[in-house]
Protein backbone atom coordinates (compact mmCIF):
# COMPACT_ATOMS: atom_id res chain seq x y z
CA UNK A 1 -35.95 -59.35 -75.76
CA UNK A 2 -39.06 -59.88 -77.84
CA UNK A 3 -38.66 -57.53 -81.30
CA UNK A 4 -41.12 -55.02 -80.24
CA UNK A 5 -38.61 -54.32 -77.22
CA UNK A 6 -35.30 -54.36 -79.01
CA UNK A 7 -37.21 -51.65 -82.02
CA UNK A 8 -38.65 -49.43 -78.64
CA UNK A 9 -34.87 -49.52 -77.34
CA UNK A 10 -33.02 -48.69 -80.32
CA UNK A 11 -35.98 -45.88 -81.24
CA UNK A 12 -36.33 -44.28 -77.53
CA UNK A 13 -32.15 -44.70 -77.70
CA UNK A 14 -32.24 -42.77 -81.03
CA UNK A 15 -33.86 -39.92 -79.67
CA UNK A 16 -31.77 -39.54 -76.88
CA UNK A 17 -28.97 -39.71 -79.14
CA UNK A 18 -30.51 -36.95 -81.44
CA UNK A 19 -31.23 -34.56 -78.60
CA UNK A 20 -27.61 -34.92 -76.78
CA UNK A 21 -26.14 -34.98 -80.13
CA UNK A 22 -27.60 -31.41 -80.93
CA UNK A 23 -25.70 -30.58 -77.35
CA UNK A 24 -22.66 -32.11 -77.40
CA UNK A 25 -22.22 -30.83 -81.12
CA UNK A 26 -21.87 -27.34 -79.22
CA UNK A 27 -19.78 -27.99 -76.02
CA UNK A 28 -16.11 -28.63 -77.91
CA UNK A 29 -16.53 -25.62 -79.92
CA UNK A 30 -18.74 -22.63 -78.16
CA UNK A 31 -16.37 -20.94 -75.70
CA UNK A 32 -13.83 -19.87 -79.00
CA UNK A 33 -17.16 -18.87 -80.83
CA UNK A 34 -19.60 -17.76 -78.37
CA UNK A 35 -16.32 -15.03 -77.65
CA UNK A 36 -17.14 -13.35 -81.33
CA UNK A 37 -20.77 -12.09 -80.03
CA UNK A 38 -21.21 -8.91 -78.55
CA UNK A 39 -20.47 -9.24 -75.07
CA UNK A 40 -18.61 -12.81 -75.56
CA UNK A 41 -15.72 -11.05 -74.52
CA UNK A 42 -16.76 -11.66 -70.54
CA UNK A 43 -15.23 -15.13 -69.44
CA UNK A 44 -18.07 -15.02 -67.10
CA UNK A 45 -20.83 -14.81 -69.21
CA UNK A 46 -19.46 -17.08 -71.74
CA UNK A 47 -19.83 -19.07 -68.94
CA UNK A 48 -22.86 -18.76 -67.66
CA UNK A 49 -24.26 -19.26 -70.98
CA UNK A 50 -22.68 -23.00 -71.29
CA UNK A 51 -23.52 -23.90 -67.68
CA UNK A 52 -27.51 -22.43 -67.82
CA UNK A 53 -28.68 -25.53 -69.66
CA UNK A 54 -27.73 -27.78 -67.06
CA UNK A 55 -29.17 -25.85 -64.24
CA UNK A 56 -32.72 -25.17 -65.58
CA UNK A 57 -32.39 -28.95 -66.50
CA UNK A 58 -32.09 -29.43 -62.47
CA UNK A 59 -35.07 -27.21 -62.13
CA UNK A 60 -37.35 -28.87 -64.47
CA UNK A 61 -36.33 -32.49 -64.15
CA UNK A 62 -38.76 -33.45 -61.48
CA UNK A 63 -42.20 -31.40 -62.58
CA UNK A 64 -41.48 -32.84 -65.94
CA UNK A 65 -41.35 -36.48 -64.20
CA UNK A 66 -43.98 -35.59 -62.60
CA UNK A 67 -46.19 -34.56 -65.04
CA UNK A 68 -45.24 -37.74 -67.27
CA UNK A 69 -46.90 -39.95 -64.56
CA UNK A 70 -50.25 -37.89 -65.10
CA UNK A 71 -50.50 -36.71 -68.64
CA UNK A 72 -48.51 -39.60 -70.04
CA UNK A 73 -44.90 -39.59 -71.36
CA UNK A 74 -45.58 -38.63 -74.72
CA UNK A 75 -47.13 -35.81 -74.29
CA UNK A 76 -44.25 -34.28 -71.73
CA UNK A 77 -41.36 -35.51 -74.18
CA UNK A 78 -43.16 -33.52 -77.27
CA UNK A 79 -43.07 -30.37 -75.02
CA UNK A 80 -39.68 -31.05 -73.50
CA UNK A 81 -38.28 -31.17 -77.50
CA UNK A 82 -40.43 -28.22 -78.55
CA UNK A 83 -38.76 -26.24 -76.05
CA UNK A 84 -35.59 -27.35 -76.53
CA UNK A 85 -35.83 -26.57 -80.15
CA UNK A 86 -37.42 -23.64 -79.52
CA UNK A 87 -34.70 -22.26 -77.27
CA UNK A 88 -31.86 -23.65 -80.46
CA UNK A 89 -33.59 -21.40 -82.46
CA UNK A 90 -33.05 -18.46 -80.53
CA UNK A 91 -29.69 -19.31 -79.58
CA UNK A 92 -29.23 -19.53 -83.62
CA UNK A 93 -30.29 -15.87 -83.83
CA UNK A 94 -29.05 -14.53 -80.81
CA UNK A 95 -27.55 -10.89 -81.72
CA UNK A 96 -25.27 -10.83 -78.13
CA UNK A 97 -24.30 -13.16 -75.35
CA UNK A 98 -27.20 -12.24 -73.04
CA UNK A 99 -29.70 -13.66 -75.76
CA UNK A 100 -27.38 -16.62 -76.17
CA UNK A 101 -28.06 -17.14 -72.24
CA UNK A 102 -31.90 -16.93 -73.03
CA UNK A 103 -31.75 -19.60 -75.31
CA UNK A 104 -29.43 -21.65 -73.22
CA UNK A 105 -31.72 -21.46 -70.66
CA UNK A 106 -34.65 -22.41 -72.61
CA UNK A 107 -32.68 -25.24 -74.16
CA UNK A 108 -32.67 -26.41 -70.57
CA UNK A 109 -36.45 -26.03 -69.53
CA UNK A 110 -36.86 -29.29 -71.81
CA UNK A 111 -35.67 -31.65 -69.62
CA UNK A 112 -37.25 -34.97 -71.18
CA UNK A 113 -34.51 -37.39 -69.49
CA UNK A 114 -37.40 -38.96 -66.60
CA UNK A 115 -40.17 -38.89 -69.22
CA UNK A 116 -37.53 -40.99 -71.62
CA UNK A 117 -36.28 -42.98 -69.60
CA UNK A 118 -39.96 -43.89 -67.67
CA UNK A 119 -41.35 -44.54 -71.40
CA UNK A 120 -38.18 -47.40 -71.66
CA UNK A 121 -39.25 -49.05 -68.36
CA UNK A 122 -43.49 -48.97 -69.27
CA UNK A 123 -42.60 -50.49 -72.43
CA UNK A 124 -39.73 -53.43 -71.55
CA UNK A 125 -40.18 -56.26 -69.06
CA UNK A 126 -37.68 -55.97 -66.09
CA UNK A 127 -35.51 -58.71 -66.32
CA UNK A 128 -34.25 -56.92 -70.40
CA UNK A 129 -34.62 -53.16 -68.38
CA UNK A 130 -31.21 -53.13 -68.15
CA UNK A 131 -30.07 -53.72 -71.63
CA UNK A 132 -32.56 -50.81 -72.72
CA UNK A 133 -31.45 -48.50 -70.61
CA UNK A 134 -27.79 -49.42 -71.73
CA UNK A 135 -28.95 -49.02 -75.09
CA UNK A 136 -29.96 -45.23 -73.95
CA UNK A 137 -26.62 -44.45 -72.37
CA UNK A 138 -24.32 -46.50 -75.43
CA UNK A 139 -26.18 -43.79 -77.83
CA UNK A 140 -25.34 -41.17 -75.59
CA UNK A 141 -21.84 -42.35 -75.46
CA UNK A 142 -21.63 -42.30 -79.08
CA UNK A 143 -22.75 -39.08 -79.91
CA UNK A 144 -19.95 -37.58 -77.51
CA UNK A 145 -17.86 -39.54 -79.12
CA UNK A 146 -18.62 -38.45 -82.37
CA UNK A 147 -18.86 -35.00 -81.78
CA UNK A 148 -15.42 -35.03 -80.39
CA UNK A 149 -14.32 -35.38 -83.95
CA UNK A 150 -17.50 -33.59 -86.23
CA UNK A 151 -17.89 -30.51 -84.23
CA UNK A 152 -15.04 -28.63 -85.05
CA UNK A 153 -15.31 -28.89 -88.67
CA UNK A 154 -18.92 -28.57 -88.49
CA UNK A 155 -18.13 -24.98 -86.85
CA UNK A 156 -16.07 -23.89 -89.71
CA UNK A 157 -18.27 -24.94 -92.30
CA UNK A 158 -21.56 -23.21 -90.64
CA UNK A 159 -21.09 -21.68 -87.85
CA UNK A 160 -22.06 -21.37 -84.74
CA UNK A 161 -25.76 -20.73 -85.70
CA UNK A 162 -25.62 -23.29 -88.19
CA UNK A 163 -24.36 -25.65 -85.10
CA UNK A 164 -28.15 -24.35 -83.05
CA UNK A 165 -30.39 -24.42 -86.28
CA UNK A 166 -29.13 -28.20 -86.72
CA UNK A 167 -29.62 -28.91 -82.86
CA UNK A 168 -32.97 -27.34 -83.37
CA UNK A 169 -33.67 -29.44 -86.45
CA UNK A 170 -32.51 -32.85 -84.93
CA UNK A 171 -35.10 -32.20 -81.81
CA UNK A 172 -37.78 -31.65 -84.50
CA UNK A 173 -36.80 -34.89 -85.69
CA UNK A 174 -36.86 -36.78 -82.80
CA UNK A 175 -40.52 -35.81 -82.32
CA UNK A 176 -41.51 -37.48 -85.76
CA UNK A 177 -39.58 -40.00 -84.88
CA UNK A 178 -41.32 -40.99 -80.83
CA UNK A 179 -44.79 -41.01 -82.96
CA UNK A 180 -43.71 -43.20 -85.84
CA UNK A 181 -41.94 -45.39 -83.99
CA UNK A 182 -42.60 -45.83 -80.10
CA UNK A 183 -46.05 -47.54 -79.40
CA UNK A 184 -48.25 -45.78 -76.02
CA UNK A 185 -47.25 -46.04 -72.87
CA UNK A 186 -49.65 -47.59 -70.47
CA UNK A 187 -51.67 -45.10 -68.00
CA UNK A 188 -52.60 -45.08 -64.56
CA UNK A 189 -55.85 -43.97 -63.19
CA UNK A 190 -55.44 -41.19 -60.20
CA UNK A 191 -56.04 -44.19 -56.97
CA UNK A 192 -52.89 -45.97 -58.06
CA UNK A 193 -50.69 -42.81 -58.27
CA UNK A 194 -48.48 -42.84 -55.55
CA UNK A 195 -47.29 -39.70 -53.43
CA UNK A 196 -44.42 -37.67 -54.37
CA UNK A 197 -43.19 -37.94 -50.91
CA UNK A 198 -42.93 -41.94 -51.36
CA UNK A 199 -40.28 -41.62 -53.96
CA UNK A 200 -38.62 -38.29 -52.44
CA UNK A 201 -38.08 -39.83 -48.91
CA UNK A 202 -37.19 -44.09 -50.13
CA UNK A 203 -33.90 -44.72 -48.72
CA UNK A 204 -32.97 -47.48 -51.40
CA UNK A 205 -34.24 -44.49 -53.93
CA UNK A 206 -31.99 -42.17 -52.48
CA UNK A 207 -29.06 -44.19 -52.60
CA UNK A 208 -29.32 -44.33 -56.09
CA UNK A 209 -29.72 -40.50 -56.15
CA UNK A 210 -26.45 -39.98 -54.51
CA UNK A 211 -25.07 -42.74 -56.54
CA UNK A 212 -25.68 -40.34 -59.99
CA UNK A 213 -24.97 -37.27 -57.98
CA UNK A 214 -21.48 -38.64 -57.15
CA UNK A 215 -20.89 -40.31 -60.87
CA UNK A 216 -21.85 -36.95 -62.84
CA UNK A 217 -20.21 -34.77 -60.17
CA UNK A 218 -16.39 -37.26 -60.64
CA UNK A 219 -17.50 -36.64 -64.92
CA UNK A 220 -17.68 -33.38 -64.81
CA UNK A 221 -14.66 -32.50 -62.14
CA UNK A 222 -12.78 -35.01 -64.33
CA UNK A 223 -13.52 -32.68 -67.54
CA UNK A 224 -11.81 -29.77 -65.56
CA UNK A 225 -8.39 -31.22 -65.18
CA UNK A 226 -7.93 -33.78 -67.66
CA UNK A 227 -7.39 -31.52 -70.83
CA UNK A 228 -4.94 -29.27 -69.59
CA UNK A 229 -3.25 -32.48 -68.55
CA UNK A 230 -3.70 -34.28 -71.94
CA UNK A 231 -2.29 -30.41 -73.42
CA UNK A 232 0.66 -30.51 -70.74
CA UNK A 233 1.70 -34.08 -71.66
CA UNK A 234 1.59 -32.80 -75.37
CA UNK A 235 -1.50 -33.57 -77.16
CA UNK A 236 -2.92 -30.97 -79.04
CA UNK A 237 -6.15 -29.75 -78.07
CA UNK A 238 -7.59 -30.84 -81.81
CA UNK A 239 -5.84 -34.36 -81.21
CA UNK A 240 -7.67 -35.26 -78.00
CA UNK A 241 -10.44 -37.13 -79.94
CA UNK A 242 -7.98 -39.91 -80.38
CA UNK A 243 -7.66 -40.60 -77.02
CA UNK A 244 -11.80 -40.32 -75.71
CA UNK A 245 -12.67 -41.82 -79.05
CA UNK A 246 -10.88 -45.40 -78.42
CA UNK A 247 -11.64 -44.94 -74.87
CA UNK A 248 -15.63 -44.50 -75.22
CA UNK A 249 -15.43 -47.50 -78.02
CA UNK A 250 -13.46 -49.96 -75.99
CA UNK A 251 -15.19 -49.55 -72.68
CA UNK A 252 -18.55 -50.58 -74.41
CA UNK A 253 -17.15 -53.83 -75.14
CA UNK A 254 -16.35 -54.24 -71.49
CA UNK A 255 -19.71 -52.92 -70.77
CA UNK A 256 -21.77 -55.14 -72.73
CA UNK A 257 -20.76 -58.55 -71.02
CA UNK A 258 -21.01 -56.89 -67.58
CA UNK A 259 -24.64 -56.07 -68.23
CA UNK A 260 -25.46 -59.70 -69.72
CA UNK A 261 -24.24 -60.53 -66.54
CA UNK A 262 -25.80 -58.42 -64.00
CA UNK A 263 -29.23 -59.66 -65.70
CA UNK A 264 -28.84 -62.97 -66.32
CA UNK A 265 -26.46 -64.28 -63.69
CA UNK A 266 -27.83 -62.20 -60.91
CA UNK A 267 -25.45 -60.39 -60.26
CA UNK A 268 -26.25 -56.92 -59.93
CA UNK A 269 -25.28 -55.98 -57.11
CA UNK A 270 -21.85 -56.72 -57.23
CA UNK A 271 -21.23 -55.53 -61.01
CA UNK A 272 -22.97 -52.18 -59.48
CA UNK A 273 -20.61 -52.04 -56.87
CA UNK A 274 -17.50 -53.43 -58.78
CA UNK A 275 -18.20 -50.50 -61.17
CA UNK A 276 -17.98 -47.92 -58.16
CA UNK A 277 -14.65 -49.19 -56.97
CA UNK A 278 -13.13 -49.26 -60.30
CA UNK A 279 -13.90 -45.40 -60.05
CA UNK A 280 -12.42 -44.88 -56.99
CA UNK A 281 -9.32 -47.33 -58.23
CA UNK A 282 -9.32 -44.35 -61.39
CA UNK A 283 -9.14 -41.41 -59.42
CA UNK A 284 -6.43 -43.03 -56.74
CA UNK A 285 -5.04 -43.67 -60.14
CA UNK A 286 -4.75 -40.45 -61.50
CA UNK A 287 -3.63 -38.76 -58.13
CA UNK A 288 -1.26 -40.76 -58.53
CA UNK A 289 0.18 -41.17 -61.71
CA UNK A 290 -2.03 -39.23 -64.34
CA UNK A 291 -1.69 -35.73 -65.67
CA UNK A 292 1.92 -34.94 -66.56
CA UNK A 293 3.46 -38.06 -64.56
CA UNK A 294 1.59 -40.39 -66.49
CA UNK A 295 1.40 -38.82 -69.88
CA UNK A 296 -0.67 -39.10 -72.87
CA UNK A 297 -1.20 -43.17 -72.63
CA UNK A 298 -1.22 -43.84 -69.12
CA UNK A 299 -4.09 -40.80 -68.94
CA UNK A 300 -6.01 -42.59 -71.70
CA UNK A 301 -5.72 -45.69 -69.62
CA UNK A 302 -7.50 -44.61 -66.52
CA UNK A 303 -9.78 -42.93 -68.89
CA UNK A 304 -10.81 -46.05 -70.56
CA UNK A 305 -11.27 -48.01 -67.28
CA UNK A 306 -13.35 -44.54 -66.28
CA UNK A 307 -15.66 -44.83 -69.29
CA UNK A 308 -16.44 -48.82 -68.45
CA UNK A 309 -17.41 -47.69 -64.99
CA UNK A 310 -19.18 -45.31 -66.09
CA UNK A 311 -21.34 -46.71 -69.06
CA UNK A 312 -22.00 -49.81 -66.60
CA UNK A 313 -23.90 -47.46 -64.06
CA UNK A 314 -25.31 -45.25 -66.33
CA UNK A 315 -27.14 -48.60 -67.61
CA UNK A 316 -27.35 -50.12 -63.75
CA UNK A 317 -28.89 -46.94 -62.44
CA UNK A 318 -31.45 -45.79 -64.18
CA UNK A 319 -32.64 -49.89 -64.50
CA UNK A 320 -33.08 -49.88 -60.65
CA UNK A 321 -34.31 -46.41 -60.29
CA UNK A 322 -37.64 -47.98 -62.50
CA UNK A 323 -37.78 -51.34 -60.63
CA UNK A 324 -37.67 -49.41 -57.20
CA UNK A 325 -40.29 -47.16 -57.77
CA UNK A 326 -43.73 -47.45 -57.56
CA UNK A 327 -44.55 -48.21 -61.25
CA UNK A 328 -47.19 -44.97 -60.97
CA UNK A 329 -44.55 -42.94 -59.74
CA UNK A 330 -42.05 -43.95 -62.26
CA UNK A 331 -41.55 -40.71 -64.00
CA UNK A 332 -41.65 -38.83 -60.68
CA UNK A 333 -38.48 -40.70 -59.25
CA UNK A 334 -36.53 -40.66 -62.83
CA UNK A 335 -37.33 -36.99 -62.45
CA UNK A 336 -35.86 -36.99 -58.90
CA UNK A 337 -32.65 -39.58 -59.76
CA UNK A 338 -32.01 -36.96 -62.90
CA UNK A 339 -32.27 -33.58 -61.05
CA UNK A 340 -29.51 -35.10 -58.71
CA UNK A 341 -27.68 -35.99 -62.28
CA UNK A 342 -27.86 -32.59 -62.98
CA UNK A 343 -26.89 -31.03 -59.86
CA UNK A 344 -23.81 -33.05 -59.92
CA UNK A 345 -22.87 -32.19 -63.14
CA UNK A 346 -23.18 -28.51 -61.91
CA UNK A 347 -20.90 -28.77 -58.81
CA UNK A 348 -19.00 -31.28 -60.19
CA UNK A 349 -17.73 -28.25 -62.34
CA UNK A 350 -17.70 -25.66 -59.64
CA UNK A 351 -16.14 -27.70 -57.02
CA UNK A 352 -13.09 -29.18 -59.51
CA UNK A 353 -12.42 -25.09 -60.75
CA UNK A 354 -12.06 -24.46 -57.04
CA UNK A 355 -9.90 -27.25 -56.01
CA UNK A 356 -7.58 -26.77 -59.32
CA UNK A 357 -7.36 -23.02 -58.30
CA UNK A 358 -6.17 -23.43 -54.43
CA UNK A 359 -4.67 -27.11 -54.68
CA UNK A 360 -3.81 -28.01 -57.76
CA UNK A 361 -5.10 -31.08 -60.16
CA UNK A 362 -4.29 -34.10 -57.15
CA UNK A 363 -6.95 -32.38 -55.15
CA UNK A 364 -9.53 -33.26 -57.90
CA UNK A 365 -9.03 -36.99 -58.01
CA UNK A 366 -8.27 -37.14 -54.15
CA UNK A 367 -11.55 -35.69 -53.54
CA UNK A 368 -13.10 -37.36 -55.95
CA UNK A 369 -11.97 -40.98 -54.60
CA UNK A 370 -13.33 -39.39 -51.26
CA UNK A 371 -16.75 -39.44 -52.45
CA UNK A 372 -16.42 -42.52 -54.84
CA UNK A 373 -15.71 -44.30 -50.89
CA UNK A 374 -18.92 -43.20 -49.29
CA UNK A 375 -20.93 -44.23 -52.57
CA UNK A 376 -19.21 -47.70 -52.03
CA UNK A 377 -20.50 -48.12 -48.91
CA UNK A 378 -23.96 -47.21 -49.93
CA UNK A 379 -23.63 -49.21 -52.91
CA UNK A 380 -22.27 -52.34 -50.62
CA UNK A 381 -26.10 -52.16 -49.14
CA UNK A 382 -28.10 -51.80 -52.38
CA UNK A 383 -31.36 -53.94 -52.98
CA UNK A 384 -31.88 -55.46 -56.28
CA UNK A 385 -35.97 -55.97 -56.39
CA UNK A 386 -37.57 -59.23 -57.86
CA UNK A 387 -38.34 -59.10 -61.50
CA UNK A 388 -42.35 -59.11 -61.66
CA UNK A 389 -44.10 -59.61 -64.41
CA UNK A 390 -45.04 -57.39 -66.67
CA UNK A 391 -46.14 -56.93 -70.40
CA UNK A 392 -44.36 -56.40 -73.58
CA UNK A 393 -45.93 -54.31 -76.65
């Protein structure tokens, strides 16, 4: 990677890692505080408010793509953080729940992941793609990690307000930081822009689609059973940080050589599809002999080889998502690949509550390893493109 790629990397990664921060600082901590507002005292509202930001991100995800690939990135990711910060703000202030909900939802409507992650691809040759875009999803990584440990502190010393006027402040941040430090994307005039129905019908697009649908759906279905597990086995729900913790760190040093490889060895498409057996090996797994069977270190052990399989795609993914796409249409198919990411996270949630409820934890991971089967089979068939040439600022 020439320098100008590795500083557009580590900035574009930086601002990801800012905005998801300001997120994840919230998610460990908001359903004990959100319950001291007026109106917090409705489980279903509570909720609601958690779960809005991820559905108006579904909405939004694809005109914000969209409009990327028109009125350049820049532009969109400005508005996407202006509205996200916008809609901290009010959740700062909010006097009840049902405001809280506003600004959730608002948070939402700033869905900057396609314009991001299409800025990464304009400004990185294909053949380093890969190691940007893992670059994006290690700082991602992190952040969870970290907030794991800093949010619940955090929460005592300010608040849950505090928590939203410091998740407003970071995405303020991240704006000075895209014009400081990210050079211009390159624009396309309107002849080369290619229809939205190109990218919404491609098979070889859409397999990728389902492949994030399915890996965000097993995340968030996995986030539904394993804590009660980790709290049945006798981990304190304060203590769980020191088993995700070790397990996000370590799998990034499994993830890192698998990437070198996949680019330099050519051998993408079975790393990809390694990575999508080893989840369907972790769910089998925890069927199995996770949750109370297993306890605490056999649950942090499919968990770790979870994480590697999942940093690996979330690096693989997104890479071949901008390769497969007509470069004019870039922002339109990231904006397709993450509405499916969203989606998934939604019924990933909704489907594991329901299978808990009627059939107990199994059902999760048996259903899960279901789905992880059919994704193997479409990841068996995936295309990785030719590298063509392109420039590097």
């Amino acid at each position: 990677m020439t320098p100008a790629e590795r500083r557009t990397g580590g900035v574009l990664a930086a601002i990801f890692g800012l905005r998801m921060l300001g997120l994840f600082l919230v998610l460990p901590v908001f359903s004990v505080l959100a319950a001291g507002l007026p109106g917090g005292d409705d489980v279903m509202l509570v909720g609601l408010a958690l779960g809005a930001y991820g559905l108006t991100q579904a909405f939004f995800q694809i005109p914000f793509g969209m409009a990327s690939d028109r009125i350049g990135r820049k532009p969109v990711i400005v508005a996407g953080l202006l509205l996200f910060a916008a809609g901290s703000f009010i959740a700062a202030a909010a006097p009840d729940i049902h405001v809280m909900i506003l600004g959730r939802v608002l948070q939402g409507a700033g869905a900057i992941s396609a314009a991001v992650t299409a800025l990464a691809a304009d400004l990185t040759r294909e053949q380093h793609r890969t190691k940007v875009m893992a670059m994006i999803g290690a700082s991602i990584g992190l952040v969870f990690a970290a907030s794991l440990v800093i949010a619940p502190p955090l929460a005592a010393a300010v608040g849950l307000s505090g928590l939203f006027v410091l998740t407003g402040a970071l995405a303020l941040g991240a704006i000075v930081l895209l014009f400081s430090a990210v050079p211009p994307a390159p624009s396309f005039n309107a002849q080369q822009r290619a229809p939205f129905s190109v990218v919404l019908f491609d098979g070889k697009l859409a397999r990728m689609n389902f492949g994030v649908f399915a890996l965000h759906l097993m995340q968030t279905a996995l986030w539904v059973v394993v804590p009660p597990a980790l709290v049945a086995a006798g981990l304190t729900a304060g203590e769980h940080w020191k088993i995700y913790l070790p397990a996000v760190l370590l799998s990034f040093a499994v993830m890192i050589p698998a990437i070198i490889a996949a680019e330099r060895k050519g051998k993408m498409r079975p790393i990809y599809a390694g990575a999508v057996a080893l989840l369907v090996i972790v769910q089998a797994g925890l069927a199995l002999f996770g949750g109370d069977s297993g306890g605490v270190w056999m649950t942090g052990l499919w968990l770790l080889l979870f994480f590697v399989a999942f940093n690996i795609l979330e690096a693989l993914q997104p890479s071949l998502i901008s390769r497969l796409a007509p470069p004019s249409a870039k922002g339109a198919a990231l904006g397709i690949y993450n509405t499916t990411q969203s989606l998934g996270l939604f019924l990933g949630g909704l489907l594991g509550g329901i299978l808990v409820k009627f059939y107990g934890p199994s059902a999760v991971h048996l259903v899960c390893a279901a789905i992880g089967i059919i994704w193997l089979m479409l990841a068996s068939r995936v295309q990785t493109p030719q590298p063509q040439p392109t420039s590097a600022n």
